[in-house]
PDB file of N, CA and C in Angstrom:
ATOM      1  N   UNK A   1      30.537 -16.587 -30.711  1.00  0.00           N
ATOM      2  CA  UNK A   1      29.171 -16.699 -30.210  1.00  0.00           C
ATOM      3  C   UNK A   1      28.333 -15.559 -30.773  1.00  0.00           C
ATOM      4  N   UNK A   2      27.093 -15.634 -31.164  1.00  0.00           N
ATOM      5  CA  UNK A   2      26.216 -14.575 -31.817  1.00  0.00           C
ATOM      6  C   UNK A   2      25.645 -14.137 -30.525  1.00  0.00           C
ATOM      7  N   UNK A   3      25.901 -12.924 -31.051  1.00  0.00           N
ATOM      8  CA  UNK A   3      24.882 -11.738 -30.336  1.00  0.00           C
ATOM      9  C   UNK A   3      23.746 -11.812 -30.090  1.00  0.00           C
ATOM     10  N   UNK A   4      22.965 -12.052 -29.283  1.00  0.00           N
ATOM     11  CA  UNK A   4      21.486 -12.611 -28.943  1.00  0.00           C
ATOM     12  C   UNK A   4      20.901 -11.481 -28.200  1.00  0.00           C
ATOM     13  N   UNK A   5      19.813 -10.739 -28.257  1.00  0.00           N
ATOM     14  CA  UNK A   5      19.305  -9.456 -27.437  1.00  0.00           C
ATOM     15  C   UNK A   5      17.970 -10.515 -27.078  1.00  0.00           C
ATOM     16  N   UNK A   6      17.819 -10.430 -25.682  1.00  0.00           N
ATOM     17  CA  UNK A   6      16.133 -10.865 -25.130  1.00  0.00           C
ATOM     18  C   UNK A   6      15.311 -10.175 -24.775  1.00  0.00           C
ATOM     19  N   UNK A   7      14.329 -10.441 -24.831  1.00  0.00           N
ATOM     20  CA  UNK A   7      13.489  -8.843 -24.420  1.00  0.00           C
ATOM     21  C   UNK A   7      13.533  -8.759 -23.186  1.00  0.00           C
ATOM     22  N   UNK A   8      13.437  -7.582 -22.369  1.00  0.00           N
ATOM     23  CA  UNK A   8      13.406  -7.152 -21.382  1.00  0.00           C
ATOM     24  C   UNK A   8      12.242  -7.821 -20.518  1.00  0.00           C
ATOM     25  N   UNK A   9      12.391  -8.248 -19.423  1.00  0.00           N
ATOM     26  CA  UNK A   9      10.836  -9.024 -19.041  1.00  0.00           C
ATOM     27  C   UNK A   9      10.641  -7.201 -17.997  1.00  0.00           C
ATOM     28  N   UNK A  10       9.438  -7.417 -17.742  1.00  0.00           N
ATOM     29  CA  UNK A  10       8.765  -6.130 -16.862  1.00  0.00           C
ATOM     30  C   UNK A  10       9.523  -6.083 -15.543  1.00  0.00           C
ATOM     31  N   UNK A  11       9.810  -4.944 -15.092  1.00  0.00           N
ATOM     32  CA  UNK A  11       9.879  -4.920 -13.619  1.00  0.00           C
ATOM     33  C   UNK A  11       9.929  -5.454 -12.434  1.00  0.00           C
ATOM     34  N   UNK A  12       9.840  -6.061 -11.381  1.00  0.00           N
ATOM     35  CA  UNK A  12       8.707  -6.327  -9.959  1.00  0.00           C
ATOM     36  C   UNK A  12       8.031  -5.117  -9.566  1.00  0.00           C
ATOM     37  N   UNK A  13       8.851  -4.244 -10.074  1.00  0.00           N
ATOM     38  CA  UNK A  13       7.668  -2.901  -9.465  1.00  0.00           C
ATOM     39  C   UNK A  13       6.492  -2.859 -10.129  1.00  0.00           C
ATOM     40  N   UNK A  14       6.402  -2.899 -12.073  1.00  0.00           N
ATOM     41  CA  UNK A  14       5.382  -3.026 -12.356  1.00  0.00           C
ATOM     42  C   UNK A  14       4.252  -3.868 -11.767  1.00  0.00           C
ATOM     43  N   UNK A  15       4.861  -5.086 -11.588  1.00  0.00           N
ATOM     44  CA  UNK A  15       4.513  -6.468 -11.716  1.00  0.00           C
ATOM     45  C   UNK A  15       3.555  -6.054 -10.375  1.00  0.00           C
ATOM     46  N   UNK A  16       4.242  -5.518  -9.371  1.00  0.00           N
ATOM     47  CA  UNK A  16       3.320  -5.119  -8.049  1.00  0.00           C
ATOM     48  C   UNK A  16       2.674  -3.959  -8.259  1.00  0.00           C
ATOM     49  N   UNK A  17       2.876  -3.098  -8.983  1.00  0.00           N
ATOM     50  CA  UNK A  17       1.974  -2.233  -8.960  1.00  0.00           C
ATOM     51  C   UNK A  17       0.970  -2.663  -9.207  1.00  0.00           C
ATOM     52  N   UNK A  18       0.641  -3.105 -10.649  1.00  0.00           N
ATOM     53  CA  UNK A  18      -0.730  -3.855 -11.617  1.00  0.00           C
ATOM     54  C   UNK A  18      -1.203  -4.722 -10.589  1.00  0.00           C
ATOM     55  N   UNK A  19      -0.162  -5.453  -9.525  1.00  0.00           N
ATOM     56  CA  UNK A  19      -1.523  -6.585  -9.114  1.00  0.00           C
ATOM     57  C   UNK A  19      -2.216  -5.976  -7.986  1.00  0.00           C
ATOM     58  N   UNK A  20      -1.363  -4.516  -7.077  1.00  0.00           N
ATOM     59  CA  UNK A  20      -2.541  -3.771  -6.317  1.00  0.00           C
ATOM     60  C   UNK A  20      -3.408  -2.785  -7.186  1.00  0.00           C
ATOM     61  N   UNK A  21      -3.480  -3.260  -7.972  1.00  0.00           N
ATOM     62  CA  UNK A  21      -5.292  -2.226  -8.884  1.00  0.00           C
ATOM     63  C   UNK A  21      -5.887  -3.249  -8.569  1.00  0.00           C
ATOM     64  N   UNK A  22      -5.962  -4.591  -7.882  1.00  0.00           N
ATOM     65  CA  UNK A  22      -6.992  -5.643  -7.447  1.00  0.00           C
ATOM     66  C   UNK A  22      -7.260  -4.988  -5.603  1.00  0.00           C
ATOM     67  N   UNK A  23      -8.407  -4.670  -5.224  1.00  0.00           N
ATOM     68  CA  UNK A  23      -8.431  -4.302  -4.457  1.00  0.00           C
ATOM     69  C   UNK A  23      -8.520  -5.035  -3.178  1.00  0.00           C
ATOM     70  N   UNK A  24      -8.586  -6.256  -3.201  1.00  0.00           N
ATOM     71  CA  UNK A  24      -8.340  -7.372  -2.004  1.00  0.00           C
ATOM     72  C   UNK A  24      -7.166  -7.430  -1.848  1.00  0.00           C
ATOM     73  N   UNK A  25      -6.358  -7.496  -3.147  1.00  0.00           N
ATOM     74  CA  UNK A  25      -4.928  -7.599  -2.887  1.00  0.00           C
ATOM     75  C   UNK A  25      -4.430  -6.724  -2.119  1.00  0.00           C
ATOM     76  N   UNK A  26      -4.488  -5.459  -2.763  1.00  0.00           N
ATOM     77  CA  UNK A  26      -4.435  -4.241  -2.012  1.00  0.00           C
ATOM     78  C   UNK A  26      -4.616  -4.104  -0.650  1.00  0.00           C
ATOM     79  N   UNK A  27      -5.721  -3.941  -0.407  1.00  0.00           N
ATOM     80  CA  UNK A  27      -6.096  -4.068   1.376  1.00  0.00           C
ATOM     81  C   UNK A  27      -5.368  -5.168   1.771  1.00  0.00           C
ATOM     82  N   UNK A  28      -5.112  -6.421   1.555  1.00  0.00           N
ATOM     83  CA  UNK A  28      -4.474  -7.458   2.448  1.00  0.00           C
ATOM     84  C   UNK A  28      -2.569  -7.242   2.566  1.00  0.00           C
ATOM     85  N   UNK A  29      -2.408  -6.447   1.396  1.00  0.00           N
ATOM     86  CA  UNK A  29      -0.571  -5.414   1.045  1.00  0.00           C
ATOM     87  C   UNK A  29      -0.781  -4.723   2.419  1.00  0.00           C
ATOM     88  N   UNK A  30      -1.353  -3.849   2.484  1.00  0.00           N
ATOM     89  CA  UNK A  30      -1.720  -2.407   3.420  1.00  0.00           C
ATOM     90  C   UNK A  30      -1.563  -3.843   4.706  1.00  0.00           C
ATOM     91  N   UNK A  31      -2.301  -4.082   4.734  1.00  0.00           N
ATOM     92  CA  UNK A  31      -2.910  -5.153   6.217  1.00  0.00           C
ATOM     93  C   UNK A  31      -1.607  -5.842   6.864  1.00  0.00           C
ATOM     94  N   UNK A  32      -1.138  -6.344   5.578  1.00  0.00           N
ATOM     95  CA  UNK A  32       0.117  -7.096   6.477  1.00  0.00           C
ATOM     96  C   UNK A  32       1.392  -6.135   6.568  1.00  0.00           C
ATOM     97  N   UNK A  33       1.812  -5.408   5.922  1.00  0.00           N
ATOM     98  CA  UNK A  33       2.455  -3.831   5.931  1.00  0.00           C
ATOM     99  C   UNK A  33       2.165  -3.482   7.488  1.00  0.00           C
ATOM    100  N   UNK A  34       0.889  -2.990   7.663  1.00  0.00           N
ATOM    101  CA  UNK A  34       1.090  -2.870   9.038  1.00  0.00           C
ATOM    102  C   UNK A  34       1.533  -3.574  10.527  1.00  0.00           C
ATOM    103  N   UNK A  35       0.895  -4.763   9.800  1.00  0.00           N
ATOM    104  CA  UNK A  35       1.482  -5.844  11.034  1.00  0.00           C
ATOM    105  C   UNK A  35       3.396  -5.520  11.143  1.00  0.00           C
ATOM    106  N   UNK A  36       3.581  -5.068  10.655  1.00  0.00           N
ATOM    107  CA  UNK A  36       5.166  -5.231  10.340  1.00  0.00           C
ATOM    108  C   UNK A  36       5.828  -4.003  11.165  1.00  0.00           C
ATOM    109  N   UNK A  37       4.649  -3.194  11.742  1.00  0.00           N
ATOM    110  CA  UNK A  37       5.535  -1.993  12.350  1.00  0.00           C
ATOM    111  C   UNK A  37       6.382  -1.085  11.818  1.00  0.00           C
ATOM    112  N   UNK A  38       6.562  -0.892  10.991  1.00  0.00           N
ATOM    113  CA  UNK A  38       8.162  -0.089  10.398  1.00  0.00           C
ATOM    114  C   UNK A  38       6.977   1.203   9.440  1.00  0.00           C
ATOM    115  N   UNK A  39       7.445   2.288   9.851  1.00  0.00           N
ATOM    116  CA  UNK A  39       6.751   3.637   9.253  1.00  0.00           C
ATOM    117  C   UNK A  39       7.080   3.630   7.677  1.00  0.00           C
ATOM    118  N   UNK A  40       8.503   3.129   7.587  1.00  0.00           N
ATOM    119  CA  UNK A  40       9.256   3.549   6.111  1.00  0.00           C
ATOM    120  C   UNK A  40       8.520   2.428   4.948  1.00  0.00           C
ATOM    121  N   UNK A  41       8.330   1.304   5.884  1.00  0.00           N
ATOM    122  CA  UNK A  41       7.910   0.143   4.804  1.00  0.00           C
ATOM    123  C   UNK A  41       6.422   0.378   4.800  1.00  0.00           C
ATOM    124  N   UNK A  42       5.357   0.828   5.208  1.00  0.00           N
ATOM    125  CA  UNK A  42       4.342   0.967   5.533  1.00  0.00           C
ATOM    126  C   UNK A  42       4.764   2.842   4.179  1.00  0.00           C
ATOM    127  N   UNK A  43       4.957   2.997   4.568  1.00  0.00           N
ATOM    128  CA  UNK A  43       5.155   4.853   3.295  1.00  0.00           C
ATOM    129  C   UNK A  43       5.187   4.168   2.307  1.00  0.00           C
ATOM    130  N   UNK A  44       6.156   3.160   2.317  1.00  0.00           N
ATOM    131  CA  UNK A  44       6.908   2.581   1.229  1.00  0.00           C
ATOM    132  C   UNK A  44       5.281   1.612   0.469  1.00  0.00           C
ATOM    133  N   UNK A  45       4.499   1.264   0.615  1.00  0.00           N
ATOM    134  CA  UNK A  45       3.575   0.413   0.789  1.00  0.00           C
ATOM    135  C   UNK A  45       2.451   0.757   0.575  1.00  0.00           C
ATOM    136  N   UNK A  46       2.251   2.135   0.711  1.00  0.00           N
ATOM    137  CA  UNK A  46       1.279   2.819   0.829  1.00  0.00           C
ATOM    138  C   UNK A  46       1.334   4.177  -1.084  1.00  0.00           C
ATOM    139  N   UNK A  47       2.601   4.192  -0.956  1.00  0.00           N
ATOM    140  CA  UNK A  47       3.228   4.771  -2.478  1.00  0.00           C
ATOM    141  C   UNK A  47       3.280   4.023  -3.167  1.00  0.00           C
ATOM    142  N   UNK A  48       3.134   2.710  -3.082  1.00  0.00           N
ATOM    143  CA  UNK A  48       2.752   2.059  -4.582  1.00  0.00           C
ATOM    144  C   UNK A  48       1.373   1.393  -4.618  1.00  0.00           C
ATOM    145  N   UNK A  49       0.757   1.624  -3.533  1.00  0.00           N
ATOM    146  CA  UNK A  49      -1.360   1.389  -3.606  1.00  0.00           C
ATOM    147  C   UNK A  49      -1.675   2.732  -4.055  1.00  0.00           C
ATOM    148  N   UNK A  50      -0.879   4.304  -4.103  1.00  0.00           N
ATOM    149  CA  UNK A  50      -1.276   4.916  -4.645  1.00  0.00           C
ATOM    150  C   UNK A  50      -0.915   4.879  -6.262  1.00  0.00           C
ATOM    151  N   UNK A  51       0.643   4.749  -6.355  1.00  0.00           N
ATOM    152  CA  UNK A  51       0.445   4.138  -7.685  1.00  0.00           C
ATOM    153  C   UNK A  51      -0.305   3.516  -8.448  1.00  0.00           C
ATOM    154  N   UNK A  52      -0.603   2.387  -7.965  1.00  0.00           N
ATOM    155  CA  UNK A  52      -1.951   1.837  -9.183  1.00  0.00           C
ATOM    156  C   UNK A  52      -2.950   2.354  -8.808  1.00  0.00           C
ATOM    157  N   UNK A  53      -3.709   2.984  -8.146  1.00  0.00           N
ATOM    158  CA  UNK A  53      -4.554   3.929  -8.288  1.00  0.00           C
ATOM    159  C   UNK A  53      -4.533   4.769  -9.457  1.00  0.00           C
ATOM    160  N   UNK A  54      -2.842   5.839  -9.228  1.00  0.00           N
ATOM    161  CA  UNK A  54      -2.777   6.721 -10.343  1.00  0.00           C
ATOM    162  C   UNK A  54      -3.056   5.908 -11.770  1.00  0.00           C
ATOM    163  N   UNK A  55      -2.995   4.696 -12.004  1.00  0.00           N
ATOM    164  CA  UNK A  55      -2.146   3.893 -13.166  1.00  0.00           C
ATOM    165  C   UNK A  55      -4.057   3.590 -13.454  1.00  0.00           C
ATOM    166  N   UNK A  56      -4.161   3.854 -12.486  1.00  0.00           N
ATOM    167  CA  UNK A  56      -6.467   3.017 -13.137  1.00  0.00           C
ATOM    168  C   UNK A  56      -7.126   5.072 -13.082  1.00  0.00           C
ATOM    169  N   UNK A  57      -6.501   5.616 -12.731  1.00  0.00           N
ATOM    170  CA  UNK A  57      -7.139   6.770 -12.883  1.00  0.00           C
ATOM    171  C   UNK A  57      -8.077   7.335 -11.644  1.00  0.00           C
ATOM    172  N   UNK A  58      -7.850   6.606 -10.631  1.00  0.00           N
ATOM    173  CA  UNK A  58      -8.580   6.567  -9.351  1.00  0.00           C
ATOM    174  C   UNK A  58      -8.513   7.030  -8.384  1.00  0.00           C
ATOM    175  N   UNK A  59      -7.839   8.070  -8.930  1.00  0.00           N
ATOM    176  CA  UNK A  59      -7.168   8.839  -6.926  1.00  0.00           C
ATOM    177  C   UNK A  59      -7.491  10.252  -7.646  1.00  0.00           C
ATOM    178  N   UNK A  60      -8.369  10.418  -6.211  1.00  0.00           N
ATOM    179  CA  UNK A  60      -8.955  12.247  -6.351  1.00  0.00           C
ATOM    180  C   UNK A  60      -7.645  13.035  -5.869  1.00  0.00           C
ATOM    181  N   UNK A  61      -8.029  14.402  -5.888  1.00  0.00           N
ATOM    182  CA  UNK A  61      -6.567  15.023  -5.104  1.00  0.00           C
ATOM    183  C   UNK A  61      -6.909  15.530  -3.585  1.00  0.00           C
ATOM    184  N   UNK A  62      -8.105  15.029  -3.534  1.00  0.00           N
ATOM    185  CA  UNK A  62      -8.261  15.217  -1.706  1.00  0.00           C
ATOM    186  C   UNK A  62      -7.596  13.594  -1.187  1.00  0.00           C
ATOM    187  N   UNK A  63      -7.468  12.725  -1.874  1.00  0.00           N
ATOM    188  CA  UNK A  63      -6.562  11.081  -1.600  1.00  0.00           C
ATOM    189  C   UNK A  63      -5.400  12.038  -1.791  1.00  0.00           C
ATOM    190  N   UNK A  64      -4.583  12.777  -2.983  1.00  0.00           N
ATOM    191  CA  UNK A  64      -3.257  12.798  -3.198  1.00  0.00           C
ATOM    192  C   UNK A  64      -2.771  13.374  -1.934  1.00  0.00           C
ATOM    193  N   UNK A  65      -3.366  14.390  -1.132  1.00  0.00           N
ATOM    194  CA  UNK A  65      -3.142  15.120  -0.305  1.00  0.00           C
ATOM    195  C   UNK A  65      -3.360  14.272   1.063  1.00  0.00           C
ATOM    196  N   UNK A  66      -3.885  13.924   1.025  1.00  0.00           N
ATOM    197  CA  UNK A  66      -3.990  12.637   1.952  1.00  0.00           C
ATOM    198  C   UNK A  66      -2.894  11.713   2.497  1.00  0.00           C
ATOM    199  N   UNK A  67      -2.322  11.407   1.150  1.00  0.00           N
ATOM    200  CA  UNK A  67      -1.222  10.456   1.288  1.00  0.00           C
ATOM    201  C   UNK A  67      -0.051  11.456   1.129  1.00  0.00           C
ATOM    202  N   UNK A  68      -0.121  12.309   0.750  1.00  0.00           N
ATOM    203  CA  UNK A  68       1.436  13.148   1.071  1.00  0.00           C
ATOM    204  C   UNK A  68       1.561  13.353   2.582  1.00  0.00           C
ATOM    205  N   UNK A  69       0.499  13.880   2.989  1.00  0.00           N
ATOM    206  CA  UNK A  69       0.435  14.071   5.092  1.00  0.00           C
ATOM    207  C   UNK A  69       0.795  12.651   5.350  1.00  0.00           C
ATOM    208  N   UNK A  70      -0.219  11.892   5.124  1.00  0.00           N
ATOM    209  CA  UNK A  70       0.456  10.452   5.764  1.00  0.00           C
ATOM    210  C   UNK A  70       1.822  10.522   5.442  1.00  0.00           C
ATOM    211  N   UNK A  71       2.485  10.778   4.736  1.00  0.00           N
ATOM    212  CA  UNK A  71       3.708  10.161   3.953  1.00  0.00           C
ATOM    213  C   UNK A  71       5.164  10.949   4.841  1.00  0.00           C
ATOM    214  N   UNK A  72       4.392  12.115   4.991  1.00  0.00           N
ATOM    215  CA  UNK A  72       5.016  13.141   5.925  1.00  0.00           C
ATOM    216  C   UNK A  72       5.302  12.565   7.123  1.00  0.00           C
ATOM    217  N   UNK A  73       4.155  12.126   7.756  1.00  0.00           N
ATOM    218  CA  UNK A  73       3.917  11.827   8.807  1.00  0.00           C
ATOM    219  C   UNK A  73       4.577  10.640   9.143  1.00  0.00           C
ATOM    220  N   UNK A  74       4.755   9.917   8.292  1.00  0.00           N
ATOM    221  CA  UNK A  74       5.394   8.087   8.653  1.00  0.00           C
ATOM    222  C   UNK A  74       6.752   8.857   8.456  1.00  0.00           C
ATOM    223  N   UNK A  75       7.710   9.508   7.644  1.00  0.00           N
ATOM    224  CA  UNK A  75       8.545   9.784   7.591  1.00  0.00           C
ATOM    225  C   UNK A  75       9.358  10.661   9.194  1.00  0.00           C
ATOM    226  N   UNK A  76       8.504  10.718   9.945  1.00  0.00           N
ATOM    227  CA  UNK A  76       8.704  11.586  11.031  1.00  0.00           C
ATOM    228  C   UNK A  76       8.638  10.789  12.102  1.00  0.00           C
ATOM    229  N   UNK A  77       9.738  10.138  12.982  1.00  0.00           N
ATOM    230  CA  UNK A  77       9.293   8.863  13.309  1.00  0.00           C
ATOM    231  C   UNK A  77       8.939   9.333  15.058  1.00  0.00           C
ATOM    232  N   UNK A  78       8.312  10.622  15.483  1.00  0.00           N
ATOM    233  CA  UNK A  78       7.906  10.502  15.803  1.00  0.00           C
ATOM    234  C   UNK A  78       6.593  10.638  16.453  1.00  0.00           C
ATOM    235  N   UNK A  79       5.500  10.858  14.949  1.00  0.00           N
ATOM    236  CA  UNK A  79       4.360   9.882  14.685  1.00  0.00           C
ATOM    237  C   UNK A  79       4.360   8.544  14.338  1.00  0.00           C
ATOM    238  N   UNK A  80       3.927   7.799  15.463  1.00  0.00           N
ATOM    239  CA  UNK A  80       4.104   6.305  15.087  1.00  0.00           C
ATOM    240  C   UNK A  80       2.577   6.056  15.761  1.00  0.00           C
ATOM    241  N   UNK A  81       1.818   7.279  15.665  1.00  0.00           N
ATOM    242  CA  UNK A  81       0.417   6.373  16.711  1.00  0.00           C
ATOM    243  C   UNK A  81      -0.525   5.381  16.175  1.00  0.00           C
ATOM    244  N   UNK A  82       0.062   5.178  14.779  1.00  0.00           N
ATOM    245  CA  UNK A  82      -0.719   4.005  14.379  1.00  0.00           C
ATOM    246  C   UNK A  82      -0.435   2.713  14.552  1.00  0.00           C
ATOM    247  N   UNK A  83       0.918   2.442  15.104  1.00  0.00           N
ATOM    248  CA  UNK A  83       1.372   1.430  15.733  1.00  0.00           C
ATOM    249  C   UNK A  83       1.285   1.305  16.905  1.00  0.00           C
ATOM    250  N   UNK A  84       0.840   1.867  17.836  1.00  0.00           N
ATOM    251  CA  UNK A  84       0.424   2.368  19.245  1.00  0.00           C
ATOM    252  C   UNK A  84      -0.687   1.543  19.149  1.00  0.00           C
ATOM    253  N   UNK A  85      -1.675   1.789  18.268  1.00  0.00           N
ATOM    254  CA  UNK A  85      -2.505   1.974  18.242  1.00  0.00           C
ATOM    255  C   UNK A  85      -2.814   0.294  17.903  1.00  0.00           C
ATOM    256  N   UNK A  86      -1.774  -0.456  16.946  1.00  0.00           N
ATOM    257  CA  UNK A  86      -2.340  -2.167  16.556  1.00  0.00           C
ATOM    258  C   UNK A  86      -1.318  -2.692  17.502  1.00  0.00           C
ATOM    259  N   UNK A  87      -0.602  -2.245  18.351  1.00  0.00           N
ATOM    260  CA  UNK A  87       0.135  -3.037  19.294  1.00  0.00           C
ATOM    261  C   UNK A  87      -0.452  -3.380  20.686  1.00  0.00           C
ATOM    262  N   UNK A  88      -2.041  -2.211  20.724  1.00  0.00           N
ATOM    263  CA  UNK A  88      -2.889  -1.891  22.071  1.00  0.00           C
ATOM    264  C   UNK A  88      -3.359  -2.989  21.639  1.00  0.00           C
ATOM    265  N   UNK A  89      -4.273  -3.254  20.469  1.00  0.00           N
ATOM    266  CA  UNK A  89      -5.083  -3.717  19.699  1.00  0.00           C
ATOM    267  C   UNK A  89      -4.771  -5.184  20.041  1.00  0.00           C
ATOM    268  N   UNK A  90      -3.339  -5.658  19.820  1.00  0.00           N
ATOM    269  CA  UNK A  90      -2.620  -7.240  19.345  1.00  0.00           C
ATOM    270  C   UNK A  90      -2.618  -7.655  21.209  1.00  0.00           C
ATOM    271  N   UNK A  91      -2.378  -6.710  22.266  1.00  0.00           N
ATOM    272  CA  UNK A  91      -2.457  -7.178  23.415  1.00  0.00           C
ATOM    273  C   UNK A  91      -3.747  -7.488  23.691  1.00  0.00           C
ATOM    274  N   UNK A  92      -4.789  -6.657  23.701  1.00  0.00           N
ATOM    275  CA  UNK A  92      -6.172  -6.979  23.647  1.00  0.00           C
ATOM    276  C   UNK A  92      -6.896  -8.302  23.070  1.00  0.00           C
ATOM    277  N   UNK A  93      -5.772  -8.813  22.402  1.00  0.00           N
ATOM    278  CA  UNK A  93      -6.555 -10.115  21.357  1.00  0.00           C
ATOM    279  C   UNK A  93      -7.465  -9.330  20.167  1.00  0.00           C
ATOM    280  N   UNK A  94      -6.944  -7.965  19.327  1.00  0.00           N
ATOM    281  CA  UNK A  94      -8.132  -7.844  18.146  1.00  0.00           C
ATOM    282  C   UNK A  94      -6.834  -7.277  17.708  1.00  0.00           C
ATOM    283  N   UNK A  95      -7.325  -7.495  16.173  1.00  0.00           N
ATOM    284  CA  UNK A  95      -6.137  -6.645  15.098  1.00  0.00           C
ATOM    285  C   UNK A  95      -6.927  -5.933  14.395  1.00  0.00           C
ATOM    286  N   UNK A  96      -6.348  -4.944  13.980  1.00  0.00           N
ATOM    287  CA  UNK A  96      -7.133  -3.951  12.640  1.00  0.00           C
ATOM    288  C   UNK A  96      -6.869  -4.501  11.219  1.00  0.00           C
ATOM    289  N   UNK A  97      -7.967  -4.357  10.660  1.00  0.00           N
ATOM    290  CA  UNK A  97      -8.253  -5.212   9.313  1.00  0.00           C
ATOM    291  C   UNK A  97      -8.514  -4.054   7.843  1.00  0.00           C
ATOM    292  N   UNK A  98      -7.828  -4.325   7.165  1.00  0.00           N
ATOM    293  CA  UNK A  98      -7.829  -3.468   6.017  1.00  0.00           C
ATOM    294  C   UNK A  98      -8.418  -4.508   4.805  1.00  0.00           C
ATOM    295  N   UNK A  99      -9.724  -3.923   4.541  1.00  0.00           N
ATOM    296  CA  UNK A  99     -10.686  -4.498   3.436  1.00  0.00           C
ATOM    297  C   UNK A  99     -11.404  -3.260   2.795  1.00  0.00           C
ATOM    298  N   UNK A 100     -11.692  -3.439   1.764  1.00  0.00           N
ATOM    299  CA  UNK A 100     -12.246  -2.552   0.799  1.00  0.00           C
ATOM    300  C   UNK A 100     -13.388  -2.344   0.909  1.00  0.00           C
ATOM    301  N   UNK A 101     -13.862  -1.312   0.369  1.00  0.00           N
ATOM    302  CA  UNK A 101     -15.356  -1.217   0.726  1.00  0.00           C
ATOM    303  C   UNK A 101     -16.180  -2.076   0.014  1.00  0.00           C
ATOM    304  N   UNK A 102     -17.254  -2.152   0.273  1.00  0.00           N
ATOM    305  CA  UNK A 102     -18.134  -3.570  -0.741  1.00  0.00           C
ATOM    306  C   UNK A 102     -18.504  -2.618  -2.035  1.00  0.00           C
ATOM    307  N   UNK A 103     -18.491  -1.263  -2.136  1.00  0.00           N
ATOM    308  CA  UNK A 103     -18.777  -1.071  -3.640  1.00  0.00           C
ATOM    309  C   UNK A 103     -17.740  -0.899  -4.453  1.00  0.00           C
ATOM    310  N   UNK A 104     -16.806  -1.391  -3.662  1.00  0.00           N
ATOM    311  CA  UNK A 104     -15.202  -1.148  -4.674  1.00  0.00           C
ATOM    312  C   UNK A 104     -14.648  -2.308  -5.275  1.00  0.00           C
ATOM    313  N   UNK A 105     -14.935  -3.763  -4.122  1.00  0.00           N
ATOM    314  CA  UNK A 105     -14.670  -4.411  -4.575  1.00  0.00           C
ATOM    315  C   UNK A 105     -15.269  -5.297  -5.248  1.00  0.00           C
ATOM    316  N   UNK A 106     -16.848  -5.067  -5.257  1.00  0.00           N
ATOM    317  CA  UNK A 106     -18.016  -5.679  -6.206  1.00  0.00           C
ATOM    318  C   UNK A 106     -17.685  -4.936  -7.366  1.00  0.00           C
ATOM    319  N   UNK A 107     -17.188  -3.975  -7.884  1.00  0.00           N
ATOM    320  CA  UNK A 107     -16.640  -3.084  -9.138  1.00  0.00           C
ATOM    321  C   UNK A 107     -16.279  -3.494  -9.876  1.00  0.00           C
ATOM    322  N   UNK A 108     -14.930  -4.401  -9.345  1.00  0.00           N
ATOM    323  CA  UNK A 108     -13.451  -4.538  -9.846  1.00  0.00           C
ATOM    324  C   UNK A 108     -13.909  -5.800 -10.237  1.00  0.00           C
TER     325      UNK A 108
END
């Protein structure tokens, strides 16, 4: 049988990174991430919306610093008040909604 080399197809990580530089996508990643409760998958979730940020050139270092505290903070499980906080929310009948700002996503 001959030796056949195929090219490598890309990642899923790429593949998800590139499609959160779309910023609807993005916010609706983040949005349902949270519905999900879990600090690690939500860090986890939140490190690759900063990724394509880094990857479009778009993250100041008052964001980098930003998301390292958050990152800290989800890692520490016990800060969880942002789930406190959409579980008050989900009894009440309202959820918190992650959408972009209108000059970010009229941009893109």
């Amino acid at each position: 049988m001959k030796n056949v080399k195929t090219p490598a197809s890309d990642s899923y990580y790429d593949y998800l990174v590139e499609s959160l530089k779309d910023f609807e996508h993005a916010a609706a990643y983040i949005e349902v991430t949270l519905e999900e409760g879990d600090p690690k998958l939500l860090n986890l979730a939140m490190g690759n919306v900063v990724a394509a940020h880094q990857k479009m050139n778009n993250l100041s270092e008052e964001a980098k610093l930003h998301y390292q505290n958050l990152s800290q903070m989800l890692l520490n499980h016990e800060n969880s008040e942002i789930y406190t906080l959409v579980a008050l929310l989900n009894e009440m009948g309202f959820r918190l909604e992650v959408k972009p700002k209108e000059s970010e996503s009229s941009s893109k």
